[in-house]
Protein backbone atom coordinates (compact mmCIF):
# COMPACT_ATOMS: atom_id res chain seq x y z
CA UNK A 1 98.69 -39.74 3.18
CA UNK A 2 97.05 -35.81 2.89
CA UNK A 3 93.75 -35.80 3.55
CA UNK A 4 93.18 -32.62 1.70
CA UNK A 5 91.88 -32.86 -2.00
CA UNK A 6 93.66 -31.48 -5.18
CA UNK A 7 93.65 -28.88 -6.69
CA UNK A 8 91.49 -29.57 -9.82
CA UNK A 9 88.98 -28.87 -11.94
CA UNK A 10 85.94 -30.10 -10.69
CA UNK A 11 82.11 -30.08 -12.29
CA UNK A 12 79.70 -27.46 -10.92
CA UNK A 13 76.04 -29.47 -10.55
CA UNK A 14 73.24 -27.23 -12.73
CA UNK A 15 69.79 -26.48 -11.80
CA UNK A 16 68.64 -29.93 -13.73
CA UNK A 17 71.29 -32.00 -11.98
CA UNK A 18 73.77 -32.17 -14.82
CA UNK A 19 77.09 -30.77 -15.24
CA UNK A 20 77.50 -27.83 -17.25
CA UNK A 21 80.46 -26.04 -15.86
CA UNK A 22 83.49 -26.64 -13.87
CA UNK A 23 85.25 -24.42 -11.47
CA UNK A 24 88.82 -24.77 -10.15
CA UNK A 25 89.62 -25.92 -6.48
CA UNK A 26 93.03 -24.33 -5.77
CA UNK A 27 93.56 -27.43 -2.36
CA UNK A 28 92.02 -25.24 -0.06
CA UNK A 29 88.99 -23.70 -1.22
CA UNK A 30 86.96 -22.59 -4.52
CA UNK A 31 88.42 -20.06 -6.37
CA UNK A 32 86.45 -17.50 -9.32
CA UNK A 33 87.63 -19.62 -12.76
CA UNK A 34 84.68 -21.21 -14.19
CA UNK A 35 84.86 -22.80 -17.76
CA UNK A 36 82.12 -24.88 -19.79
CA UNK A 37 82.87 -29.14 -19.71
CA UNK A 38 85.53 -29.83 -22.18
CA UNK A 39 84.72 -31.73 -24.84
CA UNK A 40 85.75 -35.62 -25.01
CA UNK A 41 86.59 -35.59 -21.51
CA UNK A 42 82.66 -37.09 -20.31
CA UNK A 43 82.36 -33.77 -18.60
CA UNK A 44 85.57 -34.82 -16.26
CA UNK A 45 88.49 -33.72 -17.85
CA UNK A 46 91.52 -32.74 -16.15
CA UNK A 47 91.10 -34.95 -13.17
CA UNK A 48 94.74 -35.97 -12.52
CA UNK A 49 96.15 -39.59 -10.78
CA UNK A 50 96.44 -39.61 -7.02
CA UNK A 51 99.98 -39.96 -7.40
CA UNK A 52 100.04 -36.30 -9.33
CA UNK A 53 97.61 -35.32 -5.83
CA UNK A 54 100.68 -36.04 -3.85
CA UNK A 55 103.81 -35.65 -5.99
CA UNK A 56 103.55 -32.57 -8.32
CA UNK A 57 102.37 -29.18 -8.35
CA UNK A 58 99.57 -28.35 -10.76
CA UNK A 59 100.04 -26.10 -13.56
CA UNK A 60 98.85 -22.44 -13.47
CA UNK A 61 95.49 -22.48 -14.83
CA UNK A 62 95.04 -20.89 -17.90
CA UNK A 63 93.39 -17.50 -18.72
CA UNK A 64 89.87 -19.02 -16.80
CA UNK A 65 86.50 -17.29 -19.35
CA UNK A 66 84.24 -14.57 -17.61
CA UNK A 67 82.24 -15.91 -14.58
CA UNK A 68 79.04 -17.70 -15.69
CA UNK A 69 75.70 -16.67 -13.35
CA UNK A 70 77.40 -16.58 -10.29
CA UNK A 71 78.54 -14.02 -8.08
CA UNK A 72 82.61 -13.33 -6.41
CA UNK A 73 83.71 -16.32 -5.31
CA UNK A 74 82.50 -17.67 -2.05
CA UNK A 75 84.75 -19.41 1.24
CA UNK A 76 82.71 -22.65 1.71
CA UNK A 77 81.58 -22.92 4.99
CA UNK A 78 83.09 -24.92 7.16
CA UNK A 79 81.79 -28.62 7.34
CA UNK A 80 79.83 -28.47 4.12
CA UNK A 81 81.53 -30.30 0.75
CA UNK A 82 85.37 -29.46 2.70
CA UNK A 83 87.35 -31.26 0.47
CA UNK A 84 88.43 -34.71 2.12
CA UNK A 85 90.74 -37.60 1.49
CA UNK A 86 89.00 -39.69 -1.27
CA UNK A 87 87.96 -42.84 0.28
CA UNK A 88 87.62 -46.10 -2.31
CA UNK A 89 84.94 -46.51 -4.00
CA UNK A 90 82.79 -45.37 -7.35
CA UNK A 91 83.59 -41.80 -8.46
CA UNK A 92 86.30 -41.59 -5.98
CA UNK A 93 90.21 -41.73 -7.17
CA UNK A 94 92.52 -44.78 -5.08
CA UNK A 95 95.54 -45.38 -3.94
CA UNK A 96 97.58 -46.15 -7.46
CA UNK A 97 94.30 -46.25 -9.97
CA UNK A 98 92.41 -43.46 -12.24
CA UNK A 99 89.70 -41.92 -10.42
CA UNK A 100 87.09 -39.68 -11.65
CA UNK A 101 88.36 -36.71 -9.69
CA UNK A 102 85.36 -35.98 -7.05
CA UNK A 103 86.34 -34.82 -3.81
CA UNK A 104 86.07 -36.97 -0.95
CA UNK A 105 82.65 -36.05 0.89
CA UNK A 106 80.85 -35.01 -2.45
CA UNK A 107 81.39 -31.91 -4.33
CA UNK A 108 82.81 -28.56 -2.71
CA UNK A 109 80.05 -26.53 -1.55
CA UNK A 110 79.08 -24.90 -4.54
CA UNK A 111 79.17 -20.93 -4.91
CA UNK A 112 76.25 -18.77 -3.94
CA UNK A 113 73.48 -18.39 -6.66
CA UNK A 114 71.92 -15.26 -7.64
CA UNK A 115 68.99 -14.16 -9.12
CA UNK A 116 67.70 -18.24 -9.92
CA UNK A 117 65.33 -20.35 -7.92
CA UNK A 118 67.15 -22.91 -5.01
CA UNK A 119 66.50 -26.28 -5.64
CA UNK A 120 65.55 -27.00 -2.60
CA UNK A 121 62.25 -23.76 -3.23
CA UNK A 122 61.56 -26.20 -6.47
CA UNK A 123 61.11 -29.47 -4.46
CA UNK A 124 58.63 -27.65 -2.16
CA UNK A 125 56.82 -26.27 -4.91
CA UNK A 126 56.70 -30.14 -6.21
CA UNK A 127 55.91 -31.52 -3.02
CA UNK A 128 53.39 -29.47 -2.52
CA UNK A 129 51.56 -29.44 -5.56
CA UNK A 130 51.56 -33.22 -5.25
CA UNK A 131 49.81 -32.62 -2.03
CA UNK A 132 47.24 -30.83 -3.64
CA UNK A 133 46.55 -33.55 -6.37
CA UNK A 134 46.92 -36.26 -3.76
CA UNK A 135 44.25 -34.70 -2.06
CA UNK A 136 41.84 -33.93 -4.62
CA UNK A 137 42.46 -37.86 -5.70
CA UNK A 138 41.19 -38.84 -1.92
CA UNK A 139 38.70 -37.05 -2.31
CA UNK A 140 37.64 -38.35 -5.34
CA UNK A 141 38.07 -41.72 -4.22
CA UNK A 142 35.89 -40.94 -0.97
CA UNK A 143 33.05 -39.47 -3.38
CA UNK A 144 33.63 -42.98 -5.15
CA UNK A 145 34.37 -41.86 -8.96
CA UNK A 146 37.00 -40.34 -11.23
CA UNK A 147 37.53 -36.84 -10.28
CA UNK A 148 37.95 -35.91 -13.93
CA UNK A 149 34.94 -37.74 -14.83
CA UNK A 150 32.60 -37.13 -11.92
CA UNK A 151 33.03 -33.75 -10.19
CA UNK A 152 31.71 -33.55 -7.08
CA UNK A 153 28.10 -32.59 -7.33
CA UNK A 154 26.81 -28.84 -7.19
CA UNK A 155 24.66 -28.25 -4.56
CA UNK A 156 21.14 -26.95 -6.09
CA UNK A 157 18.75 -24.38 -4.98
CA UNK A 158 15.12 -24.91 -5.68
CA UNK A 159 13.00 -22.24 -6.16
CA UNK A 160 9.32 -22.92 -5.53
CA UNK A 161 7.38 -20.19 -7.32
CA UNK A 162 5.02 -18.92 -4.89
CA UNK A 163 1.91 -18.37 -6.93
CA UNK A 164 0.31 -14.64 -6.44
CA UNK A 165 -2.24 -13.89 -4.21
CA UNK A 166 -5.98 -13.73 -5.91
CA UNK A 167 -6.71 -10.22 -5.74
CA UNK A 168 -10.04 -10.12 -3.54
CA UNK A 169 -12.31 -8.19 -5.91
CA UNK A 170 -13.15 -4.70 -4.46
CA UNK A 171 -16.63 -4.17 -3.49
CA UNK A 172 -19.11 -2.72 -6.14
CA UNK A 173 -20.04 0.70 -4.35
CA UNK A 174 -23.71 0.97 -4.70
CA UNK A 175 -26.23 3.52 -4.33
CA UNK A 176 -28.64 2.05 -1.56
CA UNK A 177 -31.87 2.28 -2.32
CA UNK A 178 -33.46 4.99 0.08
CA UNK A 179 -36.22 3.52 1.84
CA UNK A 180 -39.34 5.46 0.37
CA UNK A 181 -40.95 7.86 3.28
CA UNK A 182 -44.55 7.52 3.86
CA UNK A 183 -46.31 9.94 2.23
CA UNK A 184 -47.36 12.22 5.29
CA UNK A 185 -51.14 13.20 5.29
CA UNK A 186 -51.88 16.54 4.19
CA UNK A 187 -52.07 18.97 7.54
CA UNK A 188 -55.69 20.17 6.63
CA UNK A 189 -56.29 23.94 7.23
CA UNK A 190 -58.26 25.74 9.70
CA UNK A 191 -60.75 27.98 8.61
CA UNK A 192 -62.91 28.56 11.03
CA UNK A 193 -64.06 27.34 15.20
CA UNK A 194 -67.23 25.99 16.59
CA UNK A 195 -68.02 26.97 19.85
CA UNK A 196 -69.59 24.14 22.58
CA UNK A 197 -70.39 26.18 25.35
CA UNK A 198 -72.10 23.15 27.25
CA UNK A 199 -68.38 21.71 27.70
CA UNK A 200 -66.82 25.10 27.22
CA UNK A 201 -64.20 24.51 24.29
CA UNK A 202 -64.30 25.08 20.91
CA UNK A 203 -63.52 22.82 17.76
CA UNK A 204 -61.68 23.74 14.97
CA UNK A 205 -63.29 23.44 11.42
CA UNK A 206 -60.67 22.47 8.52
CA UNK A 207 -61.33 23.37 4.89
CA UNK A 208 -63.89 20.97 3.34
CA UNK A 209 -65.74 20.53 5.99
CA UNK A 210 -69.04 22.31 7.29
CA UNK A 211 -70.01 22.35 10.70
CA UNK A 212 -73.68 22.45 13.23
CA UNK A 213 -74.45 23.33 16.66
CA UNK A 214 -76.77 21.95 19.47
CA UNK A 215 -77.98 19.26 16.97
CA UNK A 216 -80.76 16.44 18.49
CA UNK A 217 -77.81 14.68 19.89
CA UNK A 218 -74.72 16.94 19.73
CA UNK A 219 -73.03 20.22 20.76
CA UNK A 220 -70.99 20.60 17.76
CA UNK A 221 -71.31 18.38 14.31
CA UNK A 222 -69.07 18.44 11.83
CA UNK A 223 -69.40 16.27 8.30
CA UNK A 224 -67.20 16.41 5.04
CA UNK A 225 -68.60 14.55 1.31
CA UNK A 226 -72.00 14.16 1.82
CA UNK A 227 -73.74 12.43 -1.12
CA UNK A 228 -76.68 10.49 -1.60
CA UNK A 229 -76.60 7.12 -0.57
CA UNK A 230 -77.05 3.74 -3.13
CA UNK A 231 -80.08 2.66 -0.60
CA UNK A 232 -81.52 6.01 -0.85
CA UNK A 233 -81.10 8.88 1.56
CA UNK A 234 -78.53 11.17 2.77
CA UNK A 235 -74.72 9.57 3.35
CA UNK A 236 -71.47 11.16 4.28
CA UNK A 237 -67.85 10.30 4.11
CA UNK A 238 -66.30 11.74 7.34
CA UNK A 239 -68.07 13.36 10.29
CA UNK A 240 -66.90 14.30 13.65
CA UNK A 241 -69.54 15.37 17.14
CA UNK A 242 -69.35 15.99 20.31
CA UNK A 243 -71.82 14.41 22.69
CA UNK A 244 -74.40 16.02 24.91
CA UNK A 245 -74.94 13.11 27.09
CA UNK A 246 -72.30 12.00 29.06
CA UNK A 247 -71.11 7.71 28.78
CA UNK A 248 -70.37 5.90 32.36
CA UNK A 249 -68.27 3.75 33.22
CA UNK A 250 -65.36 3.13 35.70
CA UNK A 251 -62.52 4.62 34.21
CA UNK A 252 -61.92 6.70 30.34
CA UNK A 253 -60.71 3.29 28.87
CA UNK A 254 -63.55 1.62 30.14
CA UNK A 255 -66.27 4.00 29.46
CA UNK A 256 -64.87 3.97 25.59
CA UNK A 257 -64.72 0.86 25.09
CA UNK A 258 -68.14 -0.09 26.72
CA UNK A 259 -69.72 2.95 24.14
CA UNK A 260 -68.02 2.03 20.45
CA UNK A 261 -69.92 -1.23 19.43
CA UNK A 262 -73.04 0.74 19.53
CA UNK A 263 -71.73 4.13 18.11
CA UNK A 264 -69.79 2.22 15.23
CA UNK A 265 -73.37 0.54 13.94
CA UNK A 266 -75.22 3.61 14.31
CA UNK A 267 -72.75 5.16 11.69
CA UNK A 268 -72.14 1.56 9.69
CA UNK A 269 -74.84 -0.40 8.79
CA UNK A 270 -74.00 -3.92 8.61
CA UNK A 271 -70.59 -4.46 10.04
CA UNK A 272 -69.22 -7.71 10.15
CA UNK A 273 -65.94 -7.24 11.57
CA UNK A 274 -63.26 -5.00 13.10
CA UNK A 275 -59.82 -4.89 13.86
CA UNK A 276 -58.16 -2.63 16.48
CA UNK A 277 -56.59 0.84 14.45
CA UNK A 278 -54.02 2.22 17.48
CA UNK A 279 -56.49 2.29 21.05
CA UNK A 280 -54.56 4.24 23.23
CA UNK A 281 -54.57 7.14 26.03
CA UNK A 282 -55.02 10.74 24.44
CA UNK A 283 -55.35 14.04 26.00
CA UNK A 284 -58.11 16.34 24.87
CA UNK A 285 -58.23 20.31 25.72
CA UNK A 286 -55.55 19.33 28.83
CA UNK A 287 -58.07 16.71 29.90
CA UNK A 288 -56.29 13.08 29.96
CA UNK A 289 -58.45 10.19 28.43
CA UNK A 290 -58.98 7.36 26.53
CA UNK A 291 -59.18 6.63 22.68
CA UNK A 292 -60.31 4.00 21.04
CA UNK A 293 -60.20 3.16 17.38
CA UNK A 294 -61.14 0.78 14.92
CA UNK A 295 -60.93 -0.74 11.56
CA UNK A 296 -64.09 -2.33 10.17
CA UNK A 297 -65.67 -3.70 7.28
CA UNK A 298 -69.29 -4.40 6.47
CA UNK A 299 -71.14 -7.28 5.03
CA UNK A 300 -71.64 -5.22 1.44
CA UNK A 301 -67.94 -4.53 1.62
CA UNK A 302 -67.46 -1.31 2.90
CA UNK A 303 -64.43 -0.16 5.29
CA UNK A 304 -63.90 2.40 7.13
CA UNK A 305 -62.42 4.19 10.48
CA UNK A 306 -63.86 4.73 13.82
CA UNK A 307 -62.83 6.58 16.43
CA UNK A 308 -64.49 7.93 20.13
CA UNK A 309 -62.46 9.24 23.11
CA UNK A 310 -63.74 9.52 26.69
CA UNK A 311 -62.79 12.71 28.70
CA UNK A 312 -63.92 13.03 32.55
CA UNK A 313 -67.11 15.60 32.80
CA UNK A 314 -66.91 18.22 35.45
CA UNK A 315 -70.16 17.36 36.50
CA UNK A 316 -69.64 13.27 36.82
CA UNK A 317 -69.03 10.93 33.49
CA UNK A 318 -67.59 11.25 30.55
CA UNK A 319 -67.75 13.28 27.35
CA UNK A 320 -67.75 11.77 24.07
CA UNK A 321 -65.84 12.99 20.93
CA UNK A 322 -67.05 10.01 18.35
CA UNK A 323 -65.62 10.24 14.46
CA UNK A 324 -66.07 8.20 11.50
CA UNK A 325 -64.75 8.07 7.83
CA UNK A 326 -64.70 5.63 4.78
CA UNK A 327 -61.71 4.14 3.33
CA UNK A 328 -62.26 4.89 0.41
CA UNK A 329 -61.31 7.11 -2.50
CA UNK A 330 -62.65 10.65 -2.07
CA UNK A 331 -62.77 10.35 1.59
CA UNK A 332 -60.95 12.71 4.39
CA UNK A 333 -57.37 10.54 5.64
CA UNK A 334 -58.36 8.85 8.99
CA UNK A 335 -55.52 10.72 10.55
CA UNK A 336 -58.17 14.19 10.10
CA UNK A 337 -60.06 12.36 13.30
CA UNK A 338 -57.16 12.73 15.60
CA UNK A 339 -55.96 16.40 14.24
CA UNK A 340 -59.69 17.49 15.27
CA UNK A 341 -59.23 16.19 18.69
CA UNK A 342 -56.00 17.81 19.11
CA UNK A 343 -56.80 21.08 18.08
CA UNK A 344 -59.81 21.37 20.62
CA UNK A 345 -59.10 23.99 23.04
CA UNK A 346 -61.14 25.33 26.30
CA UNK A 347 -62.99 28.57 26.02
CA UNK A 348 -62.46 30.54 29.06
CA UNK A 349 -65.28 32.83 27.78
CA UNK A 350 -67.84 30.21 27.47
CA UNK A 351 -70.80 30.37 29.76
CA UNK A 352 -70.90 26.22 29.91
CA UNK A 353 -69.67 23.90 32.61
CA UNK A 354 -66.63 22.73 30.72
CA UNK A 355 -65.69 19.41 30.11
């Protein structure tokens, strides 16, 4: 028995499986002729007996049509589709019975393909878009719905509108108010001095104001407003003296103080009560000393300033410069008692003791 298969004409597989074509296998390999499935033969025709395998040699094969989508024939290589001897059983020819004419082992190897997609590049392409659906299916079964019918869910991004600052209202830029400056009192104007020459100095005289010397009781007077009084009698709404008797006492402050109750009624009649005006230590002509002022009122209503200073004597004591005027309209400012002081000077050509 050969083990080799005819020569025959034996169906070429397509892409799809089926059997479209046949090519000739000359015994020993697969040779160029390719023809289309005859008609009535189920696609198998020409598939001889096994005893024409053994017995007789084939007929030439007629004029075989142009190749079909494949290249110059091929050698099969070795141990793939080698023509075998058919073995018994469906498809296969047997000993003394009508076979279908298929090789022993399966079909030849068929001829190199070119230009067209293997099967085998198709099944992966299958296999692995089934992977991809199997997968999406798990997941969808994990997620516990349809994946067509519930998608997984689209994660969301809230946006929490932050709300915009209050603008803090700017400041309303105002003018302060400027903070209204005491009037200052009018610097009265010299005109004229009065010499003391017991104490040596002399005393300024301002405008308005007239002035005496060696009076009953003083070295220098000066008086500003006189008019006549509602009791009768001469009055006067500032004056200013210095004393010819000297005031004791055991220090300027002291000897001030001791002498202003009785100066301040001598001037005011009727006083009912006073209120200290500024008391403090003052220098007259470059003498240091003691002032002391007040702020009184009387018992018909009248108020006024008082002022008298104590500067050591050269000869023991104190001197006394002693001022008064009214508050009141029409009277000097109370600030006129001070300016007198201040502008006392010595009078190196005075014949007196000094102060």
């Amino acid at each position: 028995m050969s083990n080799s298969t005819p020569p025959g004409w034996y169906p070429v597989p397509g892409a799809d499986g089926t059997a479209g074509h046949e090519r000739w296998w000359d015994g020993t390999a697969w040779t160029s002729d390719v023809r289309p499935v005859q008609a009535g033969g189920g696609g198998l025709a020409d598939a001889p007996t096994q005893v024409s395998w053994q017995t007789t040699t084939p007929p030439a094969p007629a004029s075989p049509p142009p190749s079909y989508g494949y290249g110059a024939p091929q050698q099969p290589a070795p141990g793939y589709g080698a023509p075998q001897q058919p073995a018994p059983g469906y498809g296969y020819p047997t000993q003394g019975q009508q076979g279908y004419g298929y090789p022993q082992g399966g079909y030849p190897p068929p001829p190199p393909q070119s230009g067209r997609m293997k099967p085998g590049v198709v099944v992966a392409i299958v296999a692995g878009v089934l992977a991809v659906v199997g997968v999406v299916a798990a997941i969808a079964l994990n997620s516990g719905g349809d994946p067509k019918a519930d998608p997984p869910p689209v994660p969301t991004v809230t946006v929490t509108d932050t709300p915009s600052p209050t603008p803090t209202p700017r400041p309303t830029t105002r003018t302060p108010t400027p903070t209204p400056v005491p009037s200052l009192p009018p610097v009265p104007v010299v005109k004229d001095t009065a010499t003391d020459a017991q104490h040596a100095i002399t005393v300024p005289i301002f405008q308005g104001w007239d002035s005496q010397t060696d009076t009953t009781h003083s070295t220098v007077f000066l008086g500003n407003g006189r008019y006549t009084c509602p009791s009768g009698g001469s009055c006067i709404r500032g004056q200013f003296s210095v004393e010819k008797d000297t005031i004791a006492g055991s220090s300027a402050r002291a000897a001030a103080e001791a002498a202003m109750p009785a100066y301040a009624a001598a001037i005011f009649t009727g006083i009912t009560s006073h209120t200290d005006a500024g008391s403090a230590s003052t220098t007259v002509a470059g003498v240091s000393g003691y002032a002391v002022r007040w702020h009184i009122t009387t018992s018909d209503g009248t108020k006024g300033y008082i002022l008298l200073a104590a500067v050591p004597a050269k000869g023991g004591g104190y001197v006394a410069f002693e001022g008064g005027v009214d508050d009141a309209a029409g009277a000097p400012d109370p600030t006129v008692l001070d300016q007198i002081l201040k502008g006392i000077k010595q009078d190196g050509s005075a014949s007196g003791s000094g102060t």
